[in-house]
Protein backbone atom coordinates (compact mmCIF):
# COMPACT_ATOMS: atom_id res chain seq x y z
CA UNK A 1 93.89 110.23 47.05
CA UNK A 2 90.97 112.23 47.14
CA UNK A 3 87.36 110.11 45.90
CA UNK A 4 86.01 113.11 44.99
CA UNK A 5 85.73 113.15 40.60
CA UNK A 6 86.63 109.47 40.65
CA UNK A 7 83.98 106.72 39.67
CA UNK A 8 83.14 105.64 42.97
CA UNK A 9 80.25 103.38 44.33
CA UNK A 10 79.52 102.64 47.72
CA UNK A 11 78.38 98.99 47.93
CA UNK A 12 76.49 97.61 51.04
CA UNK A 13 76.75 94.08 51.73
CA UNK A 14 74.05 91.68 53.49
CA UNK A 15 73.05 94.62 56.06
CA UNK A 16 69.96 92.37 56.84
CA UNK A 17 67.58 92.03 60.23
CA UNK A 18 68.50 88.54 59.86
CA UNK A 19 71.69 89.06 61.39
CA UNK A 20 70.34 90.29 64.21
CA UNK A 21 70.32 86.86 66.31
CA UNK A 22 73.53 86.88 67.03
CA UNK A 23 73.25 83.19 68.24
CA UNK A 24 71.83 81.64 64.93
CA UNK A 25 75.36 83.15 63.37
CA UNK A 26 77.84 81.87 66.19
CA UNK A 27 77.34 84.45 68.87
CA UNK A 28 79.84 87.38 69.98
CA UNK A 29 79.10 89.69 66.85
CA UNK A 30 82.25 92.15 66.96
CA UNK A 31 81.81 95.55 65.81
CA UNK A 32 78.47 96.54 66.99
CA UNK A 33 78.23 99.72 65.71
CA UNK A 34 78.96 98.23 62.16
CA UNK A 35 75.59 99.67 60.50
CA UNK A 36 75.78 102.87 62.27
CA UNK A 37 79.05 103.65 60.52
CA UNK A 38 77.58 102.14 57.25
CA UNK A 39 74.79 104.29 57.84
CA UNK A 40 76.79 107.51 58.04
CA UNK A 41 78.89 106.57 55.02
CA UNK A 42 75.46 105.87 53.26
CA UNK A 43 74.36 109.50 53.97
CA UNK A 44 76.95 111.11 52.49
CA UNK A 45 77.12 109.49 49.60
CA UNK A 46 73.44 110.36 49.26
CA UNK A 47 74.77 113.56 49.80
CA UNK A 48 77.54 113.52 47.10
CA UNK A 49 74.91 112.07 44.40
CA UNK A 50 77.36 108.69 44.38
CA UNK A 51 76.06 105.77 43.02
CA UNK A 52 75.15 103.37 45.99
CA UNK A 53 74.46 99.28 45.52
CA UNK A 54 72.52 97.50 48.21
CA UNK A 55 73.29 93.77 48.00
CA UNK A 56 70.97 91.37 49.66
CA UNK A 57 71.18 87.70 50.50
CA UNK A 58 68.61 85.85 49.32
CA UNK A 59 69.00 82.11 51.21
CA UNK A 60 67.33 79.05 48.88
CA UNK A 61 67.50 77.40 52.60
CA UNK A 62 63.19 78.43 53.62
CA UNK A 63 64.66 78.24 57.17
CA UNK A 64 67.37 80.59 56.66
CA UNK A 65 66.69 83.77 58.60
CA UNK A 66 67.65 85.57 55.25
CA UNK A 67 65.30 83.42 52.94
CA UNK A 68 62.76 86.35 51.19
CA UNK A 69 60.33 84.50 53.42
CA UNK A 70 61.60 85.43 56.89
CA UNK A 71 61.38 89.13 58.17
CA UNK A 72 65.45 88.51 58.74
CA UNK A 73 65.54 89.31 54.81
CA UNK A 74 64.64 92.51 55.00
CA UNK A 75 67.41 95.27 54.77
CA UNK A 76 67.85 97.28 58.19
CA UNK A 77 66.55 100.23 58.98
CA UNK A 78 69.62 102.15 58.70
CA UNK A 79 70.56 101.86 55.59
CA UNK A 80 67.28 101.51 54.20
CA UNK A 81 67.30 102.37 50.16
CA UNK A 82 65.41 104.74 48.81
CA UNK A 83 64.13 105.42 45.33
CA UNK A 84 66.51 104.98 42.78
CA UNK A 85 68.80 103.10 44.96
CA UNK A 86 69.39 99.48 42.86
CA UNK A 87 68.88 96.18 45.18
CA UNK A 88 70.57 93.04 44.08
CA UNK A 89 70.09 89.87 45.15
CA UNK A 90 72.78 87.46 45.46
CA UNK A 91 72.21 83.75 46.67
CA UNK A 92 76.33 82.97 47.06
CA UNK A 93 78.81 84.66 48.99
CA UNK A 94 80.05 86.71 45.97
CA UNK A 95 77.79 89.68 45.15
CA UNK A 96 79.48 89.38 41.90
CA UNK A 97 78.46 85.61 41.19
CA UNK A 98 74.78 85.60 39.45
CA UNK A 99 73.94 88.93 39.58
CA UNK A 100 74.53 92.14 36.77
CA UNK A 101 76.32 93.98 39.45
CA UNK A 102 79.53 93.89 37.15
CA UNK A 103 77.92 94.93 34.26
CA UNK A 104 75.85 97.83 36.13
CA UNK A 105 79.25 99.26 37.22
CA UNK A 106 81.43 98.63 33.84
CA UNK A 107 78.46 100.19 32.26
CA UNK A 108 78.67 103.90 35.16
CA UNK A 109 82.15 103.42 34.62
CA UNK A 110 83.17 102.96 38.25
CA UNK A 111 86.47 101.42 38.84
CA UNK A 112 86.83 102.31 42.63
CA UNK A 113 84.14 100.69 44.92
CA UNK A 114 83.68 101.25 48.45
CA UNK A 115 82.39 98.18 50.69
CA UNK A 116 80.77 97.75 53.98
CA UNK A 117 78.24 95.07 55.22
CA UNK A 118 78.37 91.52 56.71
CA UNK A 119 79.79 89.67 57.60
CA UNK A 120 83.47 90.66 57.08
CA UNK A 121 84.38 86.91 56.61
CA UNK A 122 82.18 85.80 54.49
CA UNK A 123 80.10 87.70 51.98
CA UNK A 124 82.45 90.66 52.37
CA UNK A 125 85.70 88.96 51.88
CA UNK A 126 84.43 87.30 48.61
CA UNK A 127 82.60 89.79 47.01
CA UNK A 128 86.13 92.16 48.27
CA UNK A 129 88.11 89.79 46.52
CA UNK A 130 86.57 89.22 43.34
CA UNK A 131 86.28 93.28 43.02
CA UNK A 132 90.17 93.07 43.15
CA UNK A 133 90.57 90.33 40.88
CA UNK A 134 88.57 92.68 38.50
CA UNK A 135 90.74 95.31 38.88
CA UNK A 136 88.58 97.70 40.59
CA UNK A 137 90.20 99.46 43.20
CA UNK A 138 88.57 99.05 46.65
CA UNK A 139 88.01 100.33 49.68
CA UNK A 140 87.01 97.90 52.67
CA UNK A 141 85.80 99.86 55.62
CA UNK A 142 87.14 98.17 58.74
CA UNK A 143 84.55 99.53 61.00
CA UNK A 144 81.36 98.96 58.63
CA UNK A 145 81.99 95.36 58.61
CA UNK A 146 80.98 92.88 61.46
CA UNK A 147 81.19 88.90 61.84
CA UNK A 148 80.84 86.35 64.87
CA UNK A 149 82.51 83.87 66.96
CA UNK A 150 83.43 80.74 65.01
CA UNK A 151 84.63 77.09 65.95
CA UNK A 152 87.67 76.13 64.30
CA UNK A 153 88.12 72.67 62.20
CA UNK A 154 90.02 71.65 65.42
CA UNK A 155 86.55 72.49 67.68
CA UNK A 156 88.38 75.49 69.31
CA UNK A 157 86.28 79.03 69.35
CA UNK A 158 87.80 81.61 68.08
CA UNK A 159 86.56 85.38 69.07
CA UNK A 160 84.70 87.43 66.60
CA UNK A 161 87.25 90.16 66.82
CA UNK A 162 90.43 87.65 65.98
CA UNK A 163 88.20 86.52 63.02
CA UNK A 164 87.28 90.17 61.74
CA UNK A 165 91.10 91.44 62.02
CA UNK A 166 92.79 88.41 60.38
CA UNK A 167 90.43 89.00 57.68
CA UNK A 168 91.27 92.27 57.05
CA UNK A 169 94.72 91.76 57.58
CA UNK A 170 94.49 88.67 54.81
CA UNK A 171 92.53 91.31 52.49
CA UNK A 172 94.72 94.19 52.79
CA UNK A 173 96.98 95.36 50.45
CA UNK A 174 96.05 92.20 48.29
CA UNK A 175 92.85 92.89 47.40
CA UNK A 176 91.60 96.39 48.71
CA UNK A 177 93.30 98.79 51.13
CA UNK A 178 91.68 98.48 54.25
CA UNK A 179 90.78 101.94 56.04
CA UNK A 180 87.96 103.22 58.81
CA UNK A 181 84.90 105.49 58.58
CA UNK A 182 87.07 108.64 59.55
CA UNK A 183 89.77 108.04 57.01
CA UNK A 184 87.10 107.58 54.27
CA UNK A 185 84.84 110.99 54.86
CA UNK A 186 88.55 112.76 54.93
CA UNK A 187 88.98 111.40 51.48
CA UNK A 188 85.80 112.78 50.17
């Protein structure tokens, strides 16, 4: 299916500095070149005129590296917004959970969303999942997402990578058809 004449926002997800120490998050990050490929997607949707949502996690935790207080807040440079470009706070995992970001798309009409961002377990797989419990149809970019190691109730470590693809594997198909850069800039 082509994107192109559809209602279709790109959503970015949490692509903060804070993530940047790797260590505060569980080490390993997977997917390095996560923001890169959100970057490119970013451009041409700039490119398109598509609407584009940057979601932000604001931490109520003042030693959170992504409390508005710490630099780690800030969005990277990569997918920096410019004017016109809507930033939403969130303070849960959902970007859909006290914000408008629902009503700003009912109200453009948009009922296919794109999504990239960090981390893939977390902010991306609930905010992914509530979009497909609300019927939009969605687009998780397996290669513009990124997570980290994590211990397991059982106090094994389990890699980054295992994390990211069971993920996507428990997202797909269920709540968003999971596809790479590539396969999205051939569909628009």
């Amino acid at each position: 299916m082509r994107l192109k004449g559809h209602n279709v926002a790109l959503i970015l997800i949490d692509i903060q500095k804070g993530f940047d120490d790797e260590q505060y998050w569980g080490g390993n990050r997977n997917n390095k070149q996560a923001e890169e490929k959100s970057s490119i997607i970013l451009y041409k949707w700039r490119e398109l005129n598509l609407p584009v949502f940057h979601i932000v996690h604001s931490s109520k935790d003042p030693n959170s590296k992504l409390h508005e207080s710490n630099i780690g807040f800030s969005i990277k440079d990569e997918v920096k917004p410019i004017e016109g470009e809507p930033v939403i706070k969130k303070s849960v995992n959902s970007a859909f959970i006290g914000t408008d970001l629902k009503e700003r798309l009912d109200n453009q009409n948009i009922n296919k969303l794109v999504i990239v961002g960090l981390t893939t377990n977390h902010c991306v797989s609930t905010t992914v999942r509530m979009a497909g419990n609300f019927g939009f149809d969605t687009l998780l970019i397996s290669d513009a997402t990124a997570t980290f190691d994590r211990i397991g109730v059982d106090g094994v470590k389990y890699s980054s990578e295992i994390i990211h693809q069971t993920t996507l594997a428990n997202l797909n198909e269920e709540f968003a058809k999971v596809i790479s850069t590539q396969e999205l800039l051939e569909l628009v």
